[in-house]
C-alpha atoms as a PDB file:
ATOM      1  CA  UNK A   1       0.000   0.000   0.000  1.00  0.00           C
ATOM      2  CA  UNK A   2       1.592   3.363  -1.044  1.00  0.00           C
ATOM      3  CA  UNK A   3       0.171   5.164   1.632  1.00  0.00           C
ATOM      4  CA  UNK A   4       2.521   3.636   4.186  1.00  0.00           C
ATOM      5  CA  UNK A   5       5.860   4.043   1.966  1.00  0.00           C
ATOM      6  CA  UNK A   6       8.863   4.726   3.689  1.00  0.00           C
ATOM      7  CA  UNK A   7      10.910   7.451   2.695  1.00  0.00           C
ATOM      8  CA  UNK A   8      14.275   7.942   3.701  1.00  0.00           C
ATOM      9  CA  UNK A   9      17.151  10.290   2.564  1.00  0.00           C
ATOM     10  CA  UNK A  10      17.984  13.506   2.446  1.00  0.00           C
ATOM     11  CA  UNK A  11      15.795  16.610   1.144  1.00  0.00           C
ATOM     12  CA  UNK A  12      17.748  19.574  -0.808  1.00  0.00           C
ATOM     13  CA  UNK A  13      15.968  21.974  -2.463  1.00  0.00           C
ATOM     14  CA  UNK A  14      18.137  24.823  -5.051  1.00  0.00           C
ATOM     15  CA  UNK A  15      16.513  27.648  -7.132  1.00  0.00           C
ATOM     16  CA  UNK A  16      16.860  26.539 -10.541  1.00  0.00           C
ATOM     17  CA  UNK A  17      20.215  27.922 -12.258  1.00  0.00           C
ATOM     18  CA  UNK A  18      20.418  31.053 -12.799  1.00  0.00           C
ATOM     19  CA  UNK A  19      17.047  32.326 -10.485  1.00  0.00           C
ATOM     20  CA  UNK A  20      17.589  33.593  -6.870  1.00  0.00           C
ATOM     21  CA  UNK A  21      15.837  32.543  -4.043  1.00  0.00           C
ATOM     22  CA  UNK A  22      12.251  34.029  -3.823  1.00  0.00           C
ATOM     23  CA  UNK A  23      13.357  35.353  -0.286  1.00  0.00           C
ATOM     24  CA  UNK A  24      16.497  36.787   0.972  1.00  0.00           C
ATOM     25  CA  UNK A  25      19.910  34.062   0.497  1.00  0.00           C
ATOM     26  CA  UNK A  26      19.843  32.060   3.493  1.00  0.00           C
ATOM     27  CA  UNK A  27      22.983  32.312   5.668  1.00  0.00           C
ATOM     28  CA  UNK A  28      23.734  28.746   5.908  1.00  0.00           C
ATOM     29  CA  UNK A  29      22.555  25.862   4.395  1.00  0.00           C
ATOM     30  CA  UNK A  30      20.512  22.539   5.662  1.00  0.00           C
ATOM     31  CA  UNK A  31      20.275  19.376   4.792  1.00  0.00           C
ATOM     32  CA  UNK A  32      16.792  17.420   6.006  1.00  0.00           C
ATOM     33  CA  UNK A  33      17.000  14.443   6.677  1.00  0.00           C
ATOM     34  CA  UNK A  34      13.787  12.349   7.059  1.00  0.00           C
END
């Protein structure tokens, strides 16, 4: 049943190239991990 899957590894998320974030550049970066 899909609707129990798992998930595990990390989550990054990047503007695409050449686009800025839609909010002021973070001042450090984060990787979650679920």
């Amino acid at each position: 049943d899909w609707t129990r899957a798992t998930v595990h590894g990390a989550i990054v998320v990047y503007p695409k190239i050449g686009t800025t974030y839609p909010f002021p550049k973070p001042h450090k970066e984060y990787v979650v991990i679920i």
